[in-house]
N, C-alpha and C. Protein backbone atom coordinates (compact mmCIF):
# COMPACT_ATOMS: atom_id res chain seq x y z
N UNK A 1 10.62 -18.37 -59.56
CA UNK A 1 9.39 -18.00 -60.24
C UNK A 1 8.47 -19.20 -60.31
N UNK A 2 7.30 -18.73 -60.40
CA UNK A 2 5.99 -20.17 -60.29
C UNK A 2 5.31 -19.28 -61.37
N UNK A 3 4.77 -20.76 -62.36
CA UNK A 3 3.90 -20.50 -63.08
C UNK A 3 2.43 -20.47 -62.53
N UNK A 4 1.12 -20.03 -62.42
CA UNK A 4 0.15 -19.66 -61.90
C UNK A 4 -1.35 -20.53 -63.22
N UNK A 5 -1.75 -21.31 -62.46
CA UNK A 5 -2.71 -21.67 -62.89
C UNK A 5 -4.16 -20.89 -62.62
N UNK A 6 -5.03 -19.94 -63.91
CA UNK A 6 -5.82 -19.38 -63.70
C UNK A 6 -7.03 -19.53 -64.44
N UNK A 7 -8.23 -19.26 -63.86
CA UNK A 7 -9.36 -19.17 -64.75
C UNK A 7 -9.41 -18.44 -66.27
N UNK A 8 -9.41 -18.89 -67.23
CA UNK A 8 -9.32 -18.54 -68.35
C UNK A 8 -10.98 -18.36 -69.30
N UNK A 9 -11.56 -19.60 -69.10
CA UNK A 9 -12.94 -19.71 -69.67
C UNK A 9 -13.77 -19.62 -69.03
N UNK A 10 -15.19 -18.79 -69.07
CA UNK A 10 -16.23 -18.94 -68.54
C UNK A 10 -17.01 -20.01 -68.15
N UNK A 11 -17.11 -20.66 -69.05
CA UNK A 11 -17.18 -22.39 -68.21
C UNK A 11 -16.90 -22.93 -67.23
N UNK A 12 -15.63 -22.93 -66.57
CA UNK A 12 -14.88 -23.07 -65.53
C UNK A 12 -15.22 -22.20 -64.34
N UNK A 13 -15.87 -20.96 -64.53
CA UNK A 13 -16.09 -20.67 -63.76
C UNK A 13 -17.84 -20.54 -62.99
N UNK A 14 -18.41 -21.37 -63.38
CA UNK A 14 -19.80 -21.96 -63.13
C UNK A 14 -19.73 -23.55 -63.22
N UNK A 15 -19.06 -24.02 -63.29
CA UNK A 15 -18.97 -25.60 -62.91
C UNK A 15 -19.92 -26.04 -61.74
N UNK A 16 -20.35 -26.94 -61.78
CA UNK A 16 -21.42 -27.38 -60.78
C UNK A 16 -20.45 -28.28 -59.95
N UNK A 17 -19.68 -28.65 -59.93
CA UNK A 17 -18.36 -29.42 -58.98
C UNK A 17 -17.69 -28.76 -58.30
N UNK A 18 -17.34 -27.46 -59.04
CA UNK A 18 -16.61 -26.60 -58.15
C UNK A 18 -16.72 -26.23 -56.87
N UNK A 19 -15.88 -26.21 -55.64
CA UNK A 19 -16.30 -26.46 -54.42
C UNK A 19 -16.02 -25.43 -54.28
N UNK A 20 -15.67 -24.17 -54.34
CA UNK A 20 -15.95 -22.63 -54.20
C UNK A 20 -16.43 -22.08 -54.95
N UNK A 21 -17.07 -21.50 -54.25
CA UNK A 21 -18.47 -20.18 -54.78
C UNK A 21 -18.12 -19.09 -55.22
N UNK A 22 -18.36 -18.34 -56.18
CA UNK A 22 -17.57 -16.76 -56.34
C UNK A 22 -16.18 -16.65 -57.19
N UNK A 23 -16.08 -17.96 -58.08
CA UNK A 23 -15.11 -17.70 -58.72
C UNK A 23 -15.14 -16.87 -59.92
N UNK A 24 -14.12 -16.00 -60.18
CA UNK A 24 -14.20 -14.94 -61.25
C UNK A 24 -12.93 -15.38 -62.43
N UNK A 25 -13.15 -15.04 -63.91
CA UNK A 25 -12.23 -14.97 -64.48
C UNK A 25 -10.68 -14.28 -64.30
N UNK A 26 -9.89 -14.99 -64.49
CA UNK A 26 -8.77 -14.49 -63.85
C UNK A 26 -7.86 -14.86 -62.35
N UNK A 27 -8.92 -15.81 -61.66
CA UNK A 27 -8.88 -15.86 -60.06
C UNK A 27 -7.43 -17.01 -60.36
N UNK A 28 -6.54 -17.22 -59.35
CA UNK A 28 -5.45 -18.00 -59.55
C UNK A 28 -6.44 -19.26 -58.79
N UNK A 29 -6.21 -20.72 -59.81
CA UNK A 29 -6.28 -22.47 -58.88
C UNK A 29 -5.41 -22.74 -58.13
N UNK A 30 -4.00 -22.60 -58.68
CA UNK A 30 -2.88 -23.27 -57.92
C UNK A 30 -2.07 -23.11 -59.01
N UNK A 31 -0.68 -24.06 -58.25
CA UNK A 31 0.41 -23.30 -59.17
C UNK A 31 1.03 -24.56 -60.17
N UNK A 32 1.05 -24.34 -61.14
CA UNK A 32 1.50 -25.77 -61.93
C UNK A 32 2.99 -25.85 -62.19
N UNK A 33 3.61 -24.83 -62.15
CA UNK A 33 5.18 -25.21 -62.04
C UNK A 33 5.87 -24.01 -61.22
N UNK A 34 7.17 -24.23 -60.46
CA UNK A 34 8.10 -23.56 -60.08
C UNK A 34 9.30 -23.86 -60.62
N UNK A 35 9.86 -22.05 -61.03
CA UNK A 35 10.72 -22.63 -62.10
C UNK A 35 12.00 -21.49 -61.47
N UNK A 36 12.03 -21.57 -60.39
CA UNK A 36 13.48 -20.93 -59.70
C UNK A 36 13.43 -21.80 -58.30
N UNK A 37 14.68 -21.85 -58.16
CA UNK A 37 15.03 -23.09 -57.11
C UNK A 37 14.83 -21.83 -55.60
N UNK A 38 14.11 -21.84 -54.70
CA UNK A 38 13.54 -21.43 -53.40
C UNK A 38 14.23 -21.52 -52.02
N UNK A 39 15.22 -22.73 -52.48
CA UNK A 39 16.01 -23.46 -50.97
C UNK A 39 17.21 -21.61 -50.90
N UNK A 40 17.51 -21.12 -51.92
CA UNK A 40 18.29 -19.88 -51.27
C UNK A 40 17.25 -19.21 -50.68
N UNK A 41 16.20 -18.66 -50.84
CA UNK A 41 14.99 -17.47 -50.55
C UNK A 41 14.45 -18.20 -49.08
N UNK A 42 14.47 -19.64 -48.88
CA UNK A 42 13.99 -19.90 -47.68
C UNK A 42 15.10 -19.85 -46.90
N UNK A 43 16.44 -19.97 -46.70
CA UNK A 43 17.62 -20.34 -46.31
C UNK A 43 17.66 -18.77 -45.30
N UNK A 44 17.54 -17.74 -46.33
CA UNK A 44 17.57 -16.31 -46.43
C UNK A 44 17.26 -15.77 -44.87
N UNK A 45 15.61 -16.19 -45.41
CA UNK A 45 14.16 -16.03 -44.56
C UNK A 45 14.03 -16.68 -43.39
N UNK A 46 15.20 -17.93 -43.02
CA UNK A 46 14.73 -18.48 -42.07
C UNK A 46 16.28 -17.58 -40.93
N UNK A 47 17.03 -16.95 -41.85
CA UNK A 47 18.27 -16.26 -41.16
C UNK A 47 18.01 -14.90 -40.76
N UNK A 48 16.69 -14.21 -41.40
CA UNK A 48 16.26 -13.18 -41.18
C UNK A 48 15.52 -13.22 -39.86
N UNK A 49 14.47 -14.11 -39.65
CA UNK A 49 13.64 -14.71 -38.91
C UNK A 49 14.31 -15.06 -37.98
N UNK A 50 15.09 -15.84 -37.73
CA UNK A 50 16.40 -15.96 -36.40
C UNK A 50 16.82 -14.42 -35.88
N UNK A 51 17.52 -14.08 -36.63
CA UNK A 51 17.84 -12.51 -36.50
C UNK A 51 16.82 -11.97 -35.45
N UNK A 52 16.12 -11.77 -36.49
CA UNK A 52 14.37 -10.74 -35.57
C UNK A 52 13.90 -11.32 -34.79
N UNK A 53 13.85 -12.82 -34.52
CA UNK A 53 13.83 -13.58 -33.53
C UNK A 53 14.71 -12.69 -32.12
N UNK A 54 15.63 -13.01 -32.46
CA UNK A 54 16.92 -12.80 -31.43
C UNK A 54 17.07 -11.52 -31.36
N UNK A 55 16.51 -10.48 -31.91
CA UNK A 55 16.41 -9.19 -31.83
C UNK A 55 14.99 -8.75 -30.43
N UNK A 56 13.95 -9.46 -31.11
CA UNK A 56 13.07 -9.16 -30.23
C UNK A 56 13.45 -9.76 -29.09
N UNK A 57 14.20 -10.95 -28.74
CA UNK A 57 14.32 -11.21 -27.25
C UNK A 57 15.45 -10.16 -26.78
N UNK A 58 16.52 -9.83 -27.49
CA UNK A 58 17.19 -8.65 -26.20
C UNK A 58 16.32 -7.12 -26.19
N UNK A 59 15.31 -7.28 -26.98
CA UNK A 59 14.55 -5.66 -27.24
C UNK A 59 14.04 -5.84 -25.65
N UNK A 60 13.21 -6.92 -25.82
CA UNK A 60 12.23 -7.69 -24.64
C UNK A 60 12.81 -7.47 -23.00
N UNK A 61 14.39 -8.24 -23.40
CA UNK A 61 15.05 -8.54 -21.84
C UNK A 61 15.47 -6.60 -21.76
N UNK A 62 15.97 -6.33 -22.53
CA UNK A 62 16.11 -4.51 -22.04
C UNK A 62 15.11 -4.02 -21.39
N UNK A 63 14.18 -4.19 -21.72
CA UNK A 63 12.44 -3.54 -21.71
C UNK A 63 11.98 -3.89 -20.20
N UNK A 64 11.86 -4.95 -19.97
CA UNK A 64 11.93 -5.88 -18.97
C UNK A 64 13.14 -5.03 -17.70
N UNK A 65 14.27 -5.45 -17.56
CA UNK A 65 15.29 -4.84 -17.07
C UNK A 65 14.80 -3.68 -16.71
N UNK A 66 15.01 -2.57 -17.64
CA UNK A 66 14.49 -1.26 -17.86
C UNK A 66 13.38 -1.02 -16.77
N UNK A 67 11.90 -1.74 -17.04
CA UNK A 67 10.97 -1.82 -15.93
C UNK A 67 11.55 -2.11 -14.80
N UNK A 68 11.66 -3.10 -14.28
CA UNK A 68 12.65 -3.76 -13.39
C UNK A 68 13.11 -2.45 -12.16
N UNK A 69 14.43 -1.54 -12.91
CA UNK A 69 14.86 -0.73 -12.46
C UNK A 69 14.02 0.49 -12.18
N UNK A 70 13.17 0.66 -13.07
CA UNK A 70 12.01 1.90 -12.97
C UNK A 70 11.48 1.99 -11.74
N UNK A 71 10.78 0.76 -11.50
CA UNK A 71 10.21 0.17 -10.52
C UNK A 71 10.63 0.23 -8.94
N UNK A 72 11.98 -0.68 -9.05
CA UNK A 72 12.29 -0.85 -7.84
C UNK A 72 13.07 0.96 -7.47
N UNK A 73 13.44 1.76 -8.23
CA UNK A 73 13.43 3.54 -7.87
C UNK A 73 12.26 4.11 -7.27
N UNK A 74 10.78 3.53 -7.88
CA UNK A 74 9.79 4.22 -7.81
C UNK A 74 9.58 3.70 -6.25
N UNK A 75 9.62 2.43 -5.87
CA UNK A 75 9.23 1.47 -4.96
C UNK A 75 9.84 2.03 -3.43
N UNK A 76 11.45 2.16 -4.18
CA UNK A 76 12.36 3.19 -3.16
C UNK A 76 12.07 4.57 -2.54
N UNK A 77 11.65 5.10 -3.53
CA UNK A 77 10.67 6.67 -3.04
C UNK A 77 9.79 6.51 -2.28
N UNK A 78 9.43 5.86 -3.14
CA UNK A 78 7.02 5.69 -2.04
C UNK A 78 8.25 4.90 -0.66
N UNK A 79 9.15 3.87 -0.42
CA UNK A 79 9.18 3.56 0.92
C UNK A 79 10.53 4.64 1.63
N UNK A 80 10.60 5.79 1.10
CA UNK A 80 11.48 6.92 1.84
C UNK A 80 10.32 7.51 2.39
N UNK A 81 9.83 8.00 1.50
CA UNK A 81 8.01 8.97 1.63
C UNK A 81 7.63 8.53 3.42
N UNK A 82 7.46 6.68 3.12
CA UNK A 82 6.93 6.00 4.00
C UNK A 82 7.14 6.24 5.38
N UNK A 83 8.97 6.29 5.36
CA UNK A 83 10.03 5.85 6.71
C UNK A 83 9.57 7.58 7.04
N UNK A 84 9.27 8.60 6.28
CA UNK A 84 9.52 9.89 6.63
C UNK A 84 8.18 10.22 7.34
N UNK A 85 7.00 9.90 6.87
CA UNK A 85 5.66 9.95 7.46
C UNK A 85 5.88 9.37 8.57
N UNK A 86 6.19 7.96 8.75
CA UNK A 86 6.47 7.43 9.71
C UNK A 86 7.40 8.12 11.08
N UNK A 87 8.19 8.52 10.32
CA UNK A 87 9.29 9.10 11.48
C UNK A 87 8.38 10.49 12.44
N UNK A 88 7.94 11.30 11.22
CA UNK A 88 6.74 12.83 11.73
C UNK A 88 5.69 12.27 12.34
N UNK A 89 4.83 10.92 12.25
CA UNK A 89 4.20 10.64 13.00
C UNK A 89 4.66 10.24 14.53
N UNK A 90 5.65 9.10 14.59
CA UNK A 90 6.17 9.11 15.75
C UNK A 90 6.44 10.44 16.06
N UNK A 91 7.25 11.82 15.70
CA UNK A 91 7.00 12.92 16.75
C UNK A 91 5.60 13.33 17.19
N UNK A 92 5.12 13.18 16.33
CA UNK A 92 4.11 13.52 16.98
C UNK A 92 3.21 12.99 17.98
N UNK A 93 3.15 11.73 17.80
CA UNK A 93 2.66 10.65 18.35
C UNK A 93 3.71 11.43 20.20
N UNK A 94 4.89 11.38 20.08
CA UNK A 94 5.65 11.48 21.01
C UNK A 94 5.62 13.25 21.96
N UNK A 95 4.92 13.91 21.21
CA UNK A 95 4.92 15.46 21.44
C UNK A 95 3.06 15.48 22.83
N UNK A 96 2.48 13.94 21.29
CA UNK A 96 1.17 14.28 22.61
C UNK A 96 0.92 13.32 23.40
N UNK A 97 1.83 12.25 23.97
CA UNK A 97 2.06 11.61 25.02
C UNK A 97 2.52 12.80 26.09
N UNK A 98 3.53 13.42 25.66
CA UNK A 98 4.40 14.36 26.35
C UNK A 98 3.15 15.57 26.99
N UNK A 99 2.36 15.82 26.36
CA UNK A 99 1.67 16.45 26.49
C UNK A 99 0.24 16.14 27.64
N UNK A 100 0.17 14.28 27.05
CA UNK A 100 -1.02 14.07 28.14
C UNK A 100 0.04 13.54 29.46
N UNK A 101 0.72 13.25 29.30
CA UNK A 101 1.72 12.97 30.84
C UNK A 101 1.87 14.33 31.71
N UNK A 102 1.86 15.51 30.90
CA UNK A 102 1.81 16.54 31.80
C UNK A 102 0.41 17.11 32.50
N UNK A 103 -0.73 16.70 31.10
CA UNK A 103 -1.63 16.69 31.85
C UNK A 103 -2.13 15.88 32.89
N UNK A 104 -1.91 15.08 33.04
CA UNK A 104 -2.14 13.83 34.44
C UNK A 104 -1.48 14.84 35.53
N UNK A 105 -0.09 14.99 35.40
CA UNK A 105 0.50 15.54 36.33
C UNK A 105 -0.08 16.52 36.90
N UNK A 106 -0.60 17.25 36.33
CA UNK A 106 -1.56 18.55 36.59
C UNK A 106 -2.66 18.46 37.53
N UNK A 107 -3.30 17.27 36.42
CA UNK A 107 -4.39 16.92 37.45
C UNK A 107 -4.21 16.62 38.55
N UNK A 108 -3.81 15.37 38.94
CA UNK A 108 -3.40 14.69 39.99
C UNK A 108 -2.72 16.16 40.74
N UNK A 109 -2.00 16.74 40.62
CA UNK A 109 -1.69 17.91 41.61
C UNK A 109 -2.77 18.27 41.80
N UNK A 110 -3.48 19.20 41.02
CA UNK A 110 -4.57 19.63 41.09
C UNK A 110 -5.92 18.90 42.20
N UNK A 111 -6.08 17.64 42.21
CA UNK A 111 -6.70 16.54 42.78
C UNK A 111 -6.44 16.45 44.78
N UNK A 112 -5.16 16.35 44.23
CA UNK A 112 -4.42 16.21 45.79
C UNK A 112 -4.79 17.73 46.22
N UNK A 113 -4.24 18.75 46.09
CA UNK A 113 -4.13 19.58 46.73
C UNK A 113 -5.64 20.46 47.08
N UNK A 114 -7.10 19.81 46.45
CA UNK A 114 -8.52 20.09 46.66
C UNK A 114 -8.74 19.19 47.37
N UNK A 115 -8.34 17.88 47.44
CA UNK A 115 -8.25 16.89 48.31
C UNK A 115 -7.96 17.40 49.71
N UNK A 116 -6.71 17.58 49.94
CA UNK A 116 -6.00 18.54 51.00
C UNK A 116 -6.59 19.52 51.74
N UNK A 117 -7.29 20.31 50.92
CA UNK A 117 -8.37 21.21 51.40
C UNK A 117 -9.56 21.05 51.97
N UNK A 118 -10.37 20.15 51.27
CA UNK A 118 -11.33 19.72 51.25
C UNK A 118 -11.19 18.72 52.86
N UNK A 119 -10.35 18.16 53.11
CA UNK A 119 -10.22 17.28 54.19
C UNK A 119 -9.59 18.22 55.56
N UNK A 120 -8.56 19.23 54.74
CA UNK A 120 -8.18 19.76 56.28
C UNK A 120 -8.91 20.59 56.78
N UNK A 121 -10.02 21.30 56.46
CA UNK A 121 -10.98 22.28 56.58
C UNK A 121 -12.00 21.98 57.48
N UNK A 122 -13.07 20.68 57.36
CA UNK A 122 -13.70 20.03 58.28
C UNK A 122 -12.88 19.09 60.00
N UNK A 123 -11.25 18.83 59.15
CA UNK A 123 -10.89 18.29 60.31
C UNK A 123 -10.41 19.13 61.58
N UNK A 124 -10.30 20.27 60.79
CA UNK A 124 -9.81 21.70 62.10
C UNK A 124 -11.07 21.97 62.27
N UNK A 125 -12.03 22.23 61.70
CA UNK A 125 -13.39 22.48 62.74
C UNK A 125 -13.67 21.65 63.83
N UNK A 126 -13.44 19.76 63.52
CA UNK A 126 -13.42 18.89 64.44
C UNK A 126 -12.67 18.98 65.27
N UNK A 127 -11.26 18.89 65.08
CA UNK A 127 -10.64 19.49 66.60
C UNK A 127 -10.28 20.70 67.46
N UNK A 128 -11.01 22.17 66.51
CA UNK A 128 -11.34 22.89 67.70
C UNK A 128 -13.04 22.71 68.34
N UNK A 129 -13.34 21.60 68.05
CA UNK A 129 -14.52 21.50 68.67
C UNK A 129 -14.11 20.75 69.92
N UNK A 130 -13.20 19.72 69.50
CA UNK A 130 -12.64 18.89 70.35
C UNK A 130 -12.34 19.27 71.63
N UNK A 131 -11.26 21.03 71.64
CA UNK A 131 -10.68 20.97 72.42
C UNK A 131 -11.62 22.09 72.79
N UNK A 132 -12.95 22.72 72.72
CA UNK A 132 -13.81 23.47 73.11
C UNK A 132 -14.16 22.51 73.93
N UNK A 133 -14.67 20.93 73.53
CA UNK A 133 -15.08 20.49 74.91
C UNK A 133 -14.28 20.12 75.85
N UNK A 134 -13.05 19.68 75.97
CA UNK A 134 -11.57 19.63 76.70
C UNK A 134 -11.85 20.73 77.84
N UNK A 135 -11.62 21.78 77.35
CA UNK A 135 -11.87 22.76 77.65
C UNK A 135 -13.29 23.18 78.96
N UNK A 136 -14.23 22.79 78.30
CA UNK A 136 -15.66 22.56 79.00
C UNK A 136 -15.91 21.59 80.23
N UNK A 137 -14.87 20.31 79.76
CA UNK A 137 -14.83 19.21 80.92
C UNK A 137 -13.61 19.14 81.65
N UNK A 138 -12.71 20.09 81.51
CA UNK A 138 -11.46 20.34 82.16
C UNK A 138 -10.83 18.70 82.16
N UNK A 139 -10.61 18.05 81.07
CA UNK A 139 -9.98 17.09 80.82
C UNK A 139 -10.06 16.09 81.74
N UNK A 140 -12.16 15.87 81.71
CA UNK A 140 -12.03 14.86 83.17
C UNK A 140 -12.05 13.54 81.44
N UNK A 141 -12.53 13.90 80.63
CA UNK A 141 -12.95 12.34 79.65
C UNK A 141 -11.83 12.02 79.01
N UNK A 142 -11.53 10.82 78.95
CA UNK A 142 -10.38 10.31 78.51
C UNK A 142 -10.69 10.32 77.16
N UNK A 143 -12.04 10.29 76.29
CA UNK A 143 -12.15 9.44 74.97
C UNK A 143 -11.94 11.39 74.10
N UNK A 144 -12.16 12.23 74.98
CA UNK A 144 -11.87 13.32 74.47
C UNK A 144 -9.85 13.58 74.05
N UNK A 145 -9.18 13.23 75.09
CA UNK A 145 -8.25 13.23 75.28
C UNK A 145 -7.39 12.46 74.05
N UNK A 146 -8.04 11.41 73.62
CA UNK A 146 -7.81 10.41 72.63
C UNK A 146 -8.00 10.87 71.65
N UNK A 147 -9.49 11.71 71.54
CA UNK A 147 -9.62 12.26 70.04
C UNK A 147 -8.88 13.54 70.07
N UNK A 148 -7.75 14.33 70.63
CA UNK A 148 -7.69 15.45 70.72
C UNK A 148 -6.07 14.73 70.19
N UNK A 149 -5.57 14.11 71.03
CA UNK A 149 -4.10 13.42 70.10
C UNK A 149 -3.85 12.94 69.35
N UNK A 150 -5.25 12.30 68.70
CA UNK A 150 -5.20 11.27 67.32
C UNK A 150 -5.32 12.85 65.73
N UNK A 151 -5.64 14.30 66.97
CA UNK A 151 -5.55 15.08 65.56
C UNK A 151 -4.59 15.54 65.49
């Protein structure tokens, strides 16, 4: 227990020295005696305070932990999600390679064989012209003869 030093007289509380403003009758100065020994009540307080101390750090490291694990689950999903997008993209990725490789193939057939046409069509007109003149010169020209075996 502490005894409590307080404003009692009106006097005291308009003092021109007084270095706070707003003092009221009744207001506590300070304390003029303690009259129960404190070293148990702090002893107490400083074992309580350890305690809750040491309480809040395993609340903390659980909490912590706790996140920790939340986390690296959540982290695990989003990179399954990932490997799985990943994997459906490569098919697909792999479905339209497959797809333009056949189209080349197509073409290129397609290419060659208008090609083919396109070239053997004028070259049989050329060598039955060839051998119309063969024919006409009774195989006296040799350069006819040449172009008639080179077809």
């Amino acid at each position: 227990m502490a005894i409590a030093d307080t404003l009692q007289a009106p006097a005291c509380v308009t003092h021109p020295d007084t270095p706070r403003v707003g003092w009221a009758l009744g207001d506590v100065r300070g304390v003029l005696e303690i009259t129960q020994d404190l070293s148990e009540n702090l002893a107490a307080a400083r074992g309580v305070g350890l305690a809750l101390a040491g309480f809040l750090v395993i609340i903390t490291l659980a909490g912590s932990a706790a996140l920790f694990f939340s986390m690296r689950r959540s982290v695990g999903a989003e990179r399954q999600k990932a490997e799985a997008q990943l994997a459906s993209d490569a098919a697909r990725v792999a479905t339209l390679d497959a797809v333009a490789a056949r189209s080349a193939t197509e073409a290129k057939s397609s290419f060659i064989s208008n090609m083919s046409h396109e070239l053997h069509t004028p070259l049989t007109g050329m060598l039955g012209f060839v051998e119309l003149m063969d024919r006409e010169t009774h195989g006296r020209s040799a350069t006819y003869n040449i172009a008639n075996m080179s077809g």
